[in-house]
N, C-alpha and C. Protein backbone atom coordinates (compact mmCIF):
# COMPACT_ATOMS: atom_id res chain seq x y z
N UNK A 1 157.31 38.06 90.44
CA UNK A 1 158.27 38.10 89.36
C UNK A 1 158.49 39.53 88.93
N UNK A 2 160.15 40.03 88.45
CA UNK A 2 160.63 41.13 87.96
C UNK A 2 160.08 41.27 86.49
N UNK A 3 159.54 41.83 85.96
CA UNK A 3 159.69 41.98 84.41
C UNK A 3 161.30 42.95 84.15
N UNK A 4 161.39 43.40 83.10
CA UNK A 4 162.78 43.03 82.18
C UNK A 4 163.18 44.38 82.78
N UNK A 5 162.10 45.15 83.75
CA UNK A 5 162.93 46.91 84.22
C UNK A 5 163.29 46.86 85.32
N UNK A 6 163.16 46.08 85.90
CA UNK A 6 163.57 45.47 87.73
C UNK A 6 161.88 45.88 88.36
N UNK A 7 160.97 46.26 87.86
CA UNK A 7 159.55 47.04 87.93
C UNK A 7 159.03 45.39 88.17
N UNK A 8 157.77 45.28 88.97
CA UNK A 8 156.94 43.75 89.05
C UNK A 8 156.40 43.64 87.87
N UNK A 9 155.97 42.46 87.12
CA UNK A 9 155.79 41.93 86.08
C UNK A 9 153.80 42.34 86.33
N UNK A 10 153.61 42.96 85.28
CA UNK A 10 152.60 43.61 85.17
C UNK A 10 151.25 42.29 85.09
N UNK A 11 151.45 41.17 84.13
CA UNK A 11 150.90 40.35 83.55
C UNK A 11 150.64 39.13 84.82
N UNK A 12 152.07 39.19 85.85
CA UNK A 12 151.55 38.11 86.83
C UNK A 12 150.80 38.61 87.95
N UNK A 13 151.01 40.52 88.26
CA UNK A 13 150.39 41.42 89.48
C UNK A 13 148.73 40.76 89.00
N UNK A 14 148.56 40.77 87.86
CA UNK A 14 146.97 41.06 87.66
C UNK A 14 146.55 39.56 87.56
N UNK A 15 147.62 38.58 87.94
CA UNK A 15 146.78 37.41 87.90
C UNK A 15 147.26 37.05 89.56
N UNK A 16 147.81 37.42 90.44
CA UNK A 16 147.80 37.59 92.42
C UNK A 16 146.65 38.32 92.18
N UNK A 17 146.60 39.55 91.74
CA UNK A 17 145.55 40.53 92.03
C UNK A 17 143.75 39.79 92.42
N UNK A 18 144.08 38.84 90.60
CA UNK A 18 142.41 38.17 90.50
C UNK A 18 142.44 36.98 91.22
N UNK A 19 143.73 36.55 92.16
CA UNK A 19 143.98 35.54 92.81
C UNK A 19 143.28 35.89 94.57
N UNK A 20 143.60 37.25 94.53
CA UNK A 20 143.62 37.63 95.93
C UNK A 20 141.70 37.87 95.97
N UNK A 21 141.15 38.98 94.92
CA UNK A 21 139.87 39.19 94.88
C UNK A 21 139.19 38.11 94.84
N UNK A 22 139.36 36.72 94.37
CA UNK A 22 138.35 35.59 93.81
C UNK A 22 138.05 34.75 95.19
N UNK A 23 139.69 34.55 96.35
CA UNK A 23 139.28 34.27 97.62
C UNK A 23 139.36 35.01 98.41
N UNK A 24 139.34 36.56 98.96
CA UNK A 24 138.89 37.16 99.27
C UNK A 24 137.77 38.02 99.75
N UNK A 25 136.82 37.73 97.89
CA UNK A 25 135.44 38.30 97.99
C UNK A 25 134.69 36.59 98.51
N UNK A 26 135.02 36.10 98.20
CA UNK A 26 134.21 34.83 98.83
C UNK A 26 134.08 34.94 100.46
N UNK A 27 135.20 35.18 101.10
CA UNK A 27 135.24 35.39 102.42
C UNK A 27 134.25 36.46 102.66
N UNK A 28 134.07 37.72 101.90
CA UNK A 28 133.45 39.22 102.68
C UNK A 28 132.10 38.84 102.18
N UNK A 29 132.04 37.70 101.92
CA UNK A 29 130.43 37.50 101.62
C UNK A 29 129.78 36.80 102.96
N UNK A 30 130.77 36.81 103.72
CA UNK A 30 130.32 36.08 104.84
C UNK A 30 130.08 36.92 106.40
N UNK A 31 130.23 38.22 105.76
CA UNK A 31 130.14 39.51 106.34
C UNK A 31 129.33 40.40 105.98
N UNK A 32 128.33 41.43 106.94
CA UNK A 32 127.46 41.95 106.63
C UNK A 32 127.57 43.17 105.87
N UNK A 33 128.53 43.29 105.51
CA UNK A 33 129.30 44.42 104.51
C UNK A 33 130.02 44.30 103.97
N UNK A 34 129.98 43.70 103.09
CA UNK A 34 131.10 42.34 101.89
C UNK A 34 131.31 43.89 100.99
N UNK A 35 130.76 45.03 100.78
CA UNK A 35 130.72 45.88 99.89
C UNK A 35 131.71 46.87 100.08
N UNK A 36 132.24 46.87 100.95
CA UNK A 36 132.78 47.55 102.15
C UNK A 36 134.37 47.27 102.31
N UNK A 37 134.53 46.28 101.63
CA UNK A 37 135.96 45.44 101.81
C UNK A 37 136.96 45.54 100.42
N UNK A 38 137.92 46.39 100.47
CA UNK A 38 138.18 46.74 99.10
C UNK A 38 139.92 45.91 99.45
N UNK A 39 139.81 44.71 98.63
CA UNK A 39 141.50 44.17 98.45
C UNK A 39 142.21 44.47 97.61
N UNK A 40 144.04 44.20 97.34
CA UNK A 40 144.32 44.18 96.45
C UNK A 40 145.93 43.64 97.03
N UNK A 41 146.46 44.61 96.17
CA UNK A 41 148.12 44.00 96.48
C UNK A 41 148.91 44.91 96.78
N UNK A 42 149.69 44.84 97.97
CA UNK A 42 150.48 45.91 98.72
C UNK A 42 151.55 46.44 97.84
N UNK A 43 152.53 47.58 97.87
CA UNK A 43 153.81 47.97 96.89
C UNK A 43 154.32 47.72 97.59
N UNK A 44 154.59 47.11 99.13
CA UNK A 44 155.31 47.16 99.92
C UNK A 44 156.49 45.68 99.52
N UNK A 45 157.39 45.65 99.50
CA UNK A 45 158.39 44.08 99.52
C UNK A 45 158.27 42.84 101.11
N UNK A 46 158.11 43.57 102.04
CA UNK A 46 157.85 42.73 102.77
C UNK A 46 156.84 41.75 103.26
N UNK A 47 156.86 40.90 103.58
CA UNK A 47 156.10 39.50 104.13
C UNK A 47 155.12 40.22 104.79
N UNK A 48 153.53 39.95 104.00
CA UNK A 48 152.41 40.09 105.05
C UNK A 48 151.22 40.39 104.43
N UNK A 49 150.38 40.89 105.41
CA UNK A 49 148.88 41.65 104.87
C UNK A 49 148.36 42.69 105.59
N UNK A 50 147.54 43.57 105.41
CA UNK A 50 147.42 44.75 106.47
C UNK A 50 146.32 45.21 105.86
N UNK A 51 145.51 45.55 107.40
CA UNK A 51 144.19 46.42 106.84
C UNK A 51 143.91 47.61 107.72
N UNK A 52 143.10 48.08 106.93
CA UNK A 52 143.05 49.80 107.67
C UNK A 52 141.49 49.84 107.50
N UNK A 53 140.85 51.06 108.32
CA UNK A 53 139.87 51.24 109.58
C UNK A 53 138.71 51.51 107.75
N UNK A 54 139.14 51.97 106.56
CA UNK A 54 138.33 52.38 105.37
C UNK A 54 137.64 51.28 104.81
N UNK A 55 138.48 50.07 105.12
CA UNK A 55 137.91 48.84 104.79
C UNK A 55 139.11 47.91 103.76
N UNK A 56 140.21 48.93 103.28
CA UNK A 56 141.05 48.53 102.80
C UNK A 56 142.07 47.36 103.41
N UNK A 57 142.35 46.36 102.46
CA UNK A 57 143.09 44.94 102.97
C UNK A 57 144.25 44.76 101.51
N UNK A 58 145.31 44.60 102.00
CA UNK A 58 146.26 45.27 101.03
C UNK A 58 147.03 43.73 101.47
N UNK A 59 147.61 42.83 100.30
CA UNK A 59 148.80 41.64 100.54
C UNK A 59 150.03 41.74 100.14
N UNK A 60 151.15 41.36 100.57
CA UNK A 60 152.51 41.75 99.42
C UNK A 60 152.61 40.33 99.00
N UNK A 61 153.14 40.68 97.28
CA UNK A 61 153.42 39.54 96.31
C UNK A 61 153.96 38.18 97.08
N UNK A 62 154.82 38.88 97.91
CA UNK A 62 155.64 37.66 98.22
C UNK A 62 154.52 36.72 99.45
N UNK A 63 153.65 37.05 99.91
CA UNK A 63 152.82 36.66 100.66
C UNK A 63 151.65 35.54 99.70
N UNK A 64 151.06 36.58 99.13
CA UNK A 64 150.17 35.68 97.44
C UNK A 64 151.21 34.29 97.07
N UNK A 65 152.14 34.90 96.55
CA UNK A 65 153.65 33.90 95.75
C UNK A 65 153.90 32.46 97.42
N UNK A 66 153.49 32.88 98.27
CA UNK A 66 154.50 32.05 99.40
C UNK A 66 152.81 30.70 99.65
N UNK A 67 151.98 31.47 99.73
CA UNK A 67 150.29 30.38 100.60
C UNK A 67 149.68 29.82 99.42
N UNK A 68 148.84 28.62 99.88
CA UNK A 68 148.42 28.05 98.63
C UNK A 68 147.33 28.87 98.97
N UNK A 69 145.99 28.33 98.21
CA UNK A 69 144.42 28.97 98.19
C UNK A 69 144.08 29.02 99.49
N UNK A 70 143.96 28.09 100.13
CA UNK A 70 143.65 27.78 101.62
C UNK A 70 144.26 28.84 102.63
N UNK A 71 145.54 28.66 102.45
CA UNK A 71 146.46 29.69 103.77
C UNK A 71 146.01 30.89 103.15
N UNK A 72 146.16 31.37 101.87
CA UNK A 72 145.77 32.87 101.61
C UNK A 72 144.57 33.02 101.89
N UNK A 73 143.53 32.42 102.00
CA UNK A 73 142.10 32.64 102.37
C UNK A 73 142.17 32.73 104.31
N UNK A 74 143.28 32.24 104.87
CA UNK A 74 142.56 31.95 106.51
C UNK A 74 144.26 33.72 106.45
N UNK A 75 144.96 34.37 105.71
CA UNK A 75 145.70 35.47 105.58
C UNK A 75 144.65 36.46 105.54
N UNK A 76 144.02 36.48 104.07
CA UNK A 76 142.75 37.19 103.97
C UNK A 76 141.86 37.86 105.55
N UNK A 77 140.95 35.98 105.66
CA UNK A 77 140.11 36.06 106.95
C UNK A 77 140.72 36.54 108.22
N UNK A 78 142.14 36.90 108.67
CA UNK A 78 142.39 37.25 109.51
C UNK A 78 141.96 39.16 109.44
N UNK A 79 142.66 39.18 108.18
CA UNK A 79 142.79 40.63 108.05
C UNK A 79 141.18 40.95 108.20
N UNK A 80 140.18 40.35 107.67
CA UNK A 80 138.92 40.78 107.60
C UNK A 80 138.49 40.91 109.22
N UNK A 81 139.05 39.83 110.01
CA UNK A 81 138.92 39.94 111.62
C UNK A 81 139.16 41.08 111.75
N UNK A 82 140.16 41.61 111.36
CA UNK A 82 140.59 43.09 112.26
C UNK A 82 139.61 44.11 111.53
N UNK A 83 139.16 44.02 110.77
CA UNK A 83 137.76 44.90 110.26
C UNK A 83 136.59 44.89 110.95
N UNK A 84 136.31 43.70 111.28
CA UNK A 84 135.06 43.11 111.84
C UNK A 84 134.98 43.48 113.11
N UNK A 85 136.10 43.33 113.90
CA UNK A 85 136.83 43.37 115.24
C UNK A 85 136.61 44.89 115.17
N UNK A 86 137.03 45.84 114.82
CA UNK A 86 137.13 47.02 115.14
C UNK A 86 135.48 47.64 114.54
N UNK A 87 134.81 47.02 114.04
CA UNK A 87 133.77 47.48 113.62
C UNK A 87 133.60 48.37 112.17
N UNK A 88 134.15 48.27 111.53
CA UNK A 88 134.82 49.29 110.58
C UNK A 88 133.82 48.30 108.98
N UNK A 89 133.42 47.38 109.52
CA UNK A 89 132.39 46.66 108.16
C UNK A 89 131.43 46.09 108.70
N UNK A 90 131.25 46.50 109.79
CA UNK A 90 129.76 46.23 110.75
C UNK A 90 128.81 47.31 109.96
N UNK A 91 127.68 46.81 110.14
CA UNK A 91 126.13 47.64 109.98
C UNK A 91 125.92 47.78 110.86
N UNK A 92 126.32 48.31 112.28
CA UNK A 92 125.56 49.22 113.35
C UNK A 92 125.50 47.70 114.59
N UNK A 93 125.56 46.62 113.92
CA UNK A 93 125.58 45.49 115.07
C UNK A 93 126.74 44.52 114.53
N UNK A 94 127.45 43.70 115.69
CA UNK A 94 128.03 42.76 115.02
C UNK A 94 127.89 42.01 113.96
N UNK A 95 129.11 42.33 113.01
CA UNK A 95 128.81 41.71 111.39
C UNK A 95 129.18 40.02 111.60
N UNK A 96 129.80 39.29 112.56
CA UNK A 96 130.09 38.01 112.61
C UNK A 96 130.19 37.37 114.22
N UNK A 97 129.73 36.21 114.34
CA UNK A 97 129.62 35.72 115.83
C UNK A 97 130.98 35.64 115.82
N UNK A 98 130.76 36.35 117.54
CA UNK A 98 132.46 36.63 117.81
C UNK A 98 133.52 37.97 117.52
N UNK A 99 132.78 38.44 116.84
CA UNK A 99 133.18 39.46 116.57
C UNK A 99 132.92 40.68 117.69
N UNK A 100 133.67 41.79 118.27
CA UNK A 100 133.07 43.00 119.17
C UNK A 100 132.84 44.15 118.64
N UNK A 101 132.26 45.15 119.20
CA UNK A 101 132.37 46.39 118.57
C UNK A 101 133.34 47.24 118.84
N UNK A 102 133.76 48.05 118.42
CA UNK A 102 134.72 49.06 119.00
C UNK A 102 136.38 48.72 119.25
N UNK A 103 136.95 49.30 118.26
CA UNK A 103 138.21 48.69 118.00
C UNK A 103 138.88 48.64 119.66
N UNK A 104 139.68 48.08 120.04
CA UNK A 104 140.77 47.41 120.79
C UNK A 104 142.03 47.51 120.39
N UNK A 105 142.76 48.21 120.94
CA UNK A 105 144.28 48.21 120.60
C UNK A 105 145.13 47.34 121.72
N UNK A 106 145.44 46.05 122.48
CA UNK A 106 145.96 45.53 122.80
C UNK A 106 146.94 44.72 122.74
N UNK A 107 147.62 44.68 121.60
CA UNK A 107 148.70 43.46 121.21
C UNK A 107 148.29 42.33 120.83
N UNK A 108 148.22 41.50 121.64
CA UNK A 108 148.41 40.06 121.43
C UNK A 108 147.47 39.78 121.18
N UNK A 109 146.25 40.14 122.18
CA UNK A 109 145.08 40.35 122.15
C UNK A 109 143.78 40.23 120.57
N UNK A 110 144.21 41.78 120.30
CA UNK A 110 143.86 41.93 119.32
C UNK A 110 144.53 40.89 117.72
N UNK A 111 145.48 40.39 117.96
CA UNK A 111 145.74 39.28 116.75
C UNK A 111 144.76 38.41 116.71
N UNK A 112 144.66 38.06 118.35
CA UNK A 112 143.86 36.59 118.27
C UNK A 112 142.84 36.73 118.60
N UNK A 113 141.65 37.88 118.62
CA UNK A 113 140.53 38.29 118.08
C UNK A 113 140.49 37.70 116.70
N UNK A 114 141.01 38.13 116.05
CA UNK A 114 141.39 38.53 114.19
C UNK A 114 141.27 37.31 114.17
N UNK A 115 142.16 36.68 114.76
CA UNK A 115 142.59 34.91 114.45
C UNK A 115 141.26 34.23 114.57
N UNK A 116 140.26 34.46 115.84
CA UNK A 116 139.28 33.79 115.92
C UNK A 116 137.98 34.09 114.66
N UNK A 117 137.85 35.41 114.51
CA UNK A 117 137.37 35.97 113.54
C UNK A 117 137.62 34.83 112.34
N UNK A 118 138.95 34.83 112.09
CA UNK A 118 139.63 34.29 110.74
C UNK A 118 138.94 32.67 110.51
N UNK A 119 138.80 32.24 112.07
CA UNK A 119 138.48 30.54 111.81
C UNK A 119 137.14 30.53 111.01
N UNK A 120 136.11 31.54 112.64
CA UNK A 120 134.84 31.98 112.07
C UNK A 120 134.53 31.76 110.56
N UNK A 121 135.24 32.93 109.87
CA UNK A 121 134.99 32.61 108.87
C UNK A 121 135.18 31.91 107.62
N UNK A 122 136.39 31.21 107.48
CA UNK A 122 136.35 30.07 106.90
C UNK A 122 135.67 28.98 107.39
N UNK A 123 135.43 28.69 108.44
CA UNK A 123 134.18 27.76 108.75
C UNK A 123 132.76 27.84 108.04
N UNK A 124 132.77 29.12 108.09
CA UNK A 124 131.58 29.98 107.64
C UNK A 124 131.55 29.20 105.72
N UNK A 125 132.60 29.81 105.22
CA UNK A 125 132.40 29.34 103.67
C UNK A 125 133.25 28.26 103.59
N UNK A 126 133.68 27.50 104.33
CA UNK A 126 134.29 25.88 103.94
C UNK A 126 135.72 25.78 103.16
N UNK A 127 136.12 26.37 104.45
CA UNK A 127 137.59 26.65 104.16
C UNK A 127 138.40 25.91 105.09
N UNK A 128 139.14 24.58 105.31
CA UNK A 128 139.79 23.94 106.02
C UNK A 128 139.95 24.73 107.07
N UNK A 129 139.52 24.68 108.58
CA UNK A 129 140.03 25.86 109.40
C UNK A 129 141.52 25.71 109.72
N UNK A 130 141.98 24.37 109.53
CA UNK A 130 143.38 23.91 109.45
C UNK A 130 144.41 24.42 108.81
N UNK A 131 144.25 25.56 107.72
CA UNK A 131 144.82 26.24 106.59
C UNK A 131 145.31 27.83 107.87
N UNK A 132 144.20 28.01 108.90
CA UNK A 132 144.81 29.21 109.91
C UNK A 132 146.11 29.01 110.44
N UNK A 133 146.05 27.73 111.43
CA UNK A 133 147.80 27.59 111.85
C UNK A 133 148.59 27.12 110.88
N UNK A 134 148.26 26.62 109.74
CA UNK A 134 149.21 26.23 108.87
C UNK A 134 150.00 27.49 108.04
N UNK A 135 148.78 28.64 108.42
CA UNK A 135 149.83 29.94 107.34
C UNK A 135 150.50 30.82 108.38
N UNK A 136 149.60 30.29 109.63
CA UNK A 136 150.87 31.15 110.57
C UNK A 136 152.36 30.57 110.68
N UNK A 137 152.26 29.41 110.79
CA UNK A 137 153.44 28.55 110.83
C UNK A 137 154.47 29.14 109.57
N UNK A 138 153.69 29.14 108.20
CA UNK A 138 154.43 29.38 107.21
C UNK A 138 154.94 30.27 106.90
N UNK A 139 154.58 31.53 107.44
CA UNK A 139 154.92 33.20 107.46
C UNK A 139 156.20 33.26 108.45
N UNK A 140 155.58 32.47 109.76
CA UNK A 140 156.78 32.50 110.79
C UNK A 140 158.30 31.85 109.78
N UNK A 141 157.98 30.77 109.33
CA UNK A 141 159.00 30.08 109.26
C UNK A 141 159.68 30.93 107.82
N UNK A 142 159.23 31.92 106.93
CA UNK A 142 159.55 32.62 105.80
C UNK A 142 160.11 33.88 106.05
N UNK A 143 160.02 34.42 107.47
CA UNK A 143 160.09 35.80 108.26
C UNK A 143 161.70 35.75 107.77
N UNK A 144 162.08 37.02 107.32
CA UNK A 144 163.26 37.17 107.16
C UNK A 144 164.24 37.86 108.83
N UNK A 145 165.18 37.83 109.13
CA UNK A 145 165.21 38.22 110.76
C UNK A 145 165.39 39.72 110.81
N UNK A 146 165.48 40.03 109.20
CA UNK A 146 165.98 41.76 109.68
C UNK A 146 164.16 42.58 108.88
N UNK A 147 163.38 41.11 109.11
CA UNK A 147 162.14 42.34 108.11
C UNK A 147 161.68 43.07 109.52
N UNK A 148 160.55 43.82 109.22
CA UNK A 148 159.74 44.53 109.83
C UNK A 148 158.56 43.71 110.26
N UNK A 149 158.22 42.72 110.18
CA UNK A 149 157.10 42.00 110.28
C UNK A 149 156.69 41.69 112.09
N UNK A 150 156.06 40.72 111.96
CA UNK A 150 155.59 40.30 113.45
C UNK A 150 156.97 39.32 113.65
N UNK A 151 156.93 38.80 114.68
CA UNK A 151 158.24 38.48 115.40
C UNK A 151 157.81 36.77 115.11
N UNK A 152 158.78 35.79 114.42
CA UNK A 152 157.86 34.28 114.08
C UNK A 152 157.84 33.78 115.30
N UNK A 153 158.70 33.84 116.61
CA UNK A 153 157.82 33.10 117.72
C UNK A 153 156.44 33.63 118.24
N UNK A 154 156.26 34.53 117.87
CA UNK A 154 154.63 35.36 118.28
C UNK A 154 153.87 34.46 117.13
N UNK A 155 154.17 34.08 115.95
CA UNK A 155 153.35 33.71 115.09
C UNK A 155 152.94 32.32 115.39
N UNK A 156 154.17 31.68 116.02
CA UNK A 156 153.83 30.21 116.15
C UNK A 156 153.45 29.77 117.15
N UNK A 157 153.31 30.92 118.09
CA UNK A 157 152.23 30.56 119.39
C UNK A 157 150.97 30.81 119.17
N UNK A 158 150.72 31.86 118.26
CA UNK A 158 149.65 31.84 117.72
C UNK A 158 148.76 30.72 116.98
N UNK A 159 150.00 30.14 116.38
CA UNK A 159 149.21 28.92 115.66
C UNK A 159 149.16 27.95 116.31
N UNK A 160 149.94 28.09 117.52
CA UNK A 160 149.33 26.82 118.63
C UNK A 160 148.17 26.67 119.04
N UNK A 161 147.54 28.63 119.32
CA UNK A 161 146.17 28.47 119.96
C UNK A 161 145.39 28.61 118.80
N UNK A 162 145.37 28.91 117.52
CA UNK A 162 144.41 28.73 116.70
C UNK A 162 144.55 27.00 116.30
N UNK A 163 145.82 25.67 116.43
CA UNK A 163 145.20 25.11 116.55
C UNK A 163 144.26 24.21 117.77
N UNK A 164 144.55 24.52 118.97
CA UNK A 164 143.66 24.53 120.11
C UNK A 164 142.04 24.67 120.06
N UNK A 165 142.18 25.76 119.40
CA UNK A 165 140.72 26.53 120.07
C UNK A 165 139.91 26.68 118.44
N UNK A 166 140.37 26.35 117.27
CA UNK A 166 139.80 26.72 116.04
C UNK A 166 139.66 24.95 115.53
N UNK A 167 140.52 24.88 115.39
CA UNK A 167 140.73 23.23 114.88
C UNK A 167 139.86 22.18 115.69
N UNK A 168 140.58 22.40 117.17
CA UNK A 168 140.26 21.22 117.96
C UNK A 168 138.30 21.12 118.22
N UNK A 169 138.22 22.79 117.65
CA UNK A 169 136.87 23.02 118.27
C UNK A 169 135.58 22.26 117.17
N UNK A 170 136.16 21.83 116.40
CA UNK A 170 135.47 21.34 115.05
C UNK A 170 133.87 20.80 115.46
């Protein structure tokens, strides 16, 4: 939401904000460096989430505003994959089964690392793993065609094999 300067509404940022930290930090507790994982909320307008090698995991409003608890938690757990995945909140050994050391830059690849990561750990703290293809599906299907984002048929093949290999694997 706009408040009255065209500026984001200060009063609803800080309640996404305590929305994003409350299932967020639940997830990095399931990681050997939960301390390590600093979230919050992107300035950016476009559809998504993104994390960088410091430990930082950044969401845009419209992402918080679009997933219920569930999909923002398996949004979250992906992004924490690509932390985990690249080693960047490891203690010196793999911080989660499944997880590798040493970042990977491959494409497709590297999503569905993240992705597996992502089931991992909502399995881990009892998070429907069913909530993973359900927010890929939902991002794909919200993708505007002129954003910058991931491409939604990449997303919804994705959520084919997370539900394959995450779901089916119950």
């Amino acid at each position: 939401m706009l408040g009255t300067t065209g500026e984001p509404d200060a009063d609803v940022d800080a309640l996404r904000t305590a929305r994003v930290h409350r299932i967020g930090s639940d997830l990095a507790r399931a990681t050997a460096a939960p301390e390590r994982i600093d979230l919050g909320l992107s300035s950016r307008d476009t559809l998504g989430a993104w994390s960088w090698p410091d430990g930082r995991i950044r969401v845009s409003r419209t992402l918080v505003d679009l997933l219920d608890d569930d999909a923002l938690a398996a949004a979250l757990a992906h992004e924490i994959g690509h932390l985990l995945d690249g080693g960047h909140v490891a203690d010196g050994s793999s911080a989660l089964a499944g997880a590798s050391s040493g970042a990977r830059h491959d494409g497709p690849g590297l999503e569905l690392r993240a992705d597996a990561v992502a089931c991992s750990l909502l399995r881990a703290r009892g998070t429907p793993v069913e909530a993973l293809p359900r927010m890929l599906r939902t991002v794909a299907r919200d993708l505007t065609p002129a954003s910058d984002g991931p491409d939604p048929a990449a997303l919804r093949q994705r959520a084919a094999v997370a539900e394959r290999s995450c779901v089916a694997a119950r």
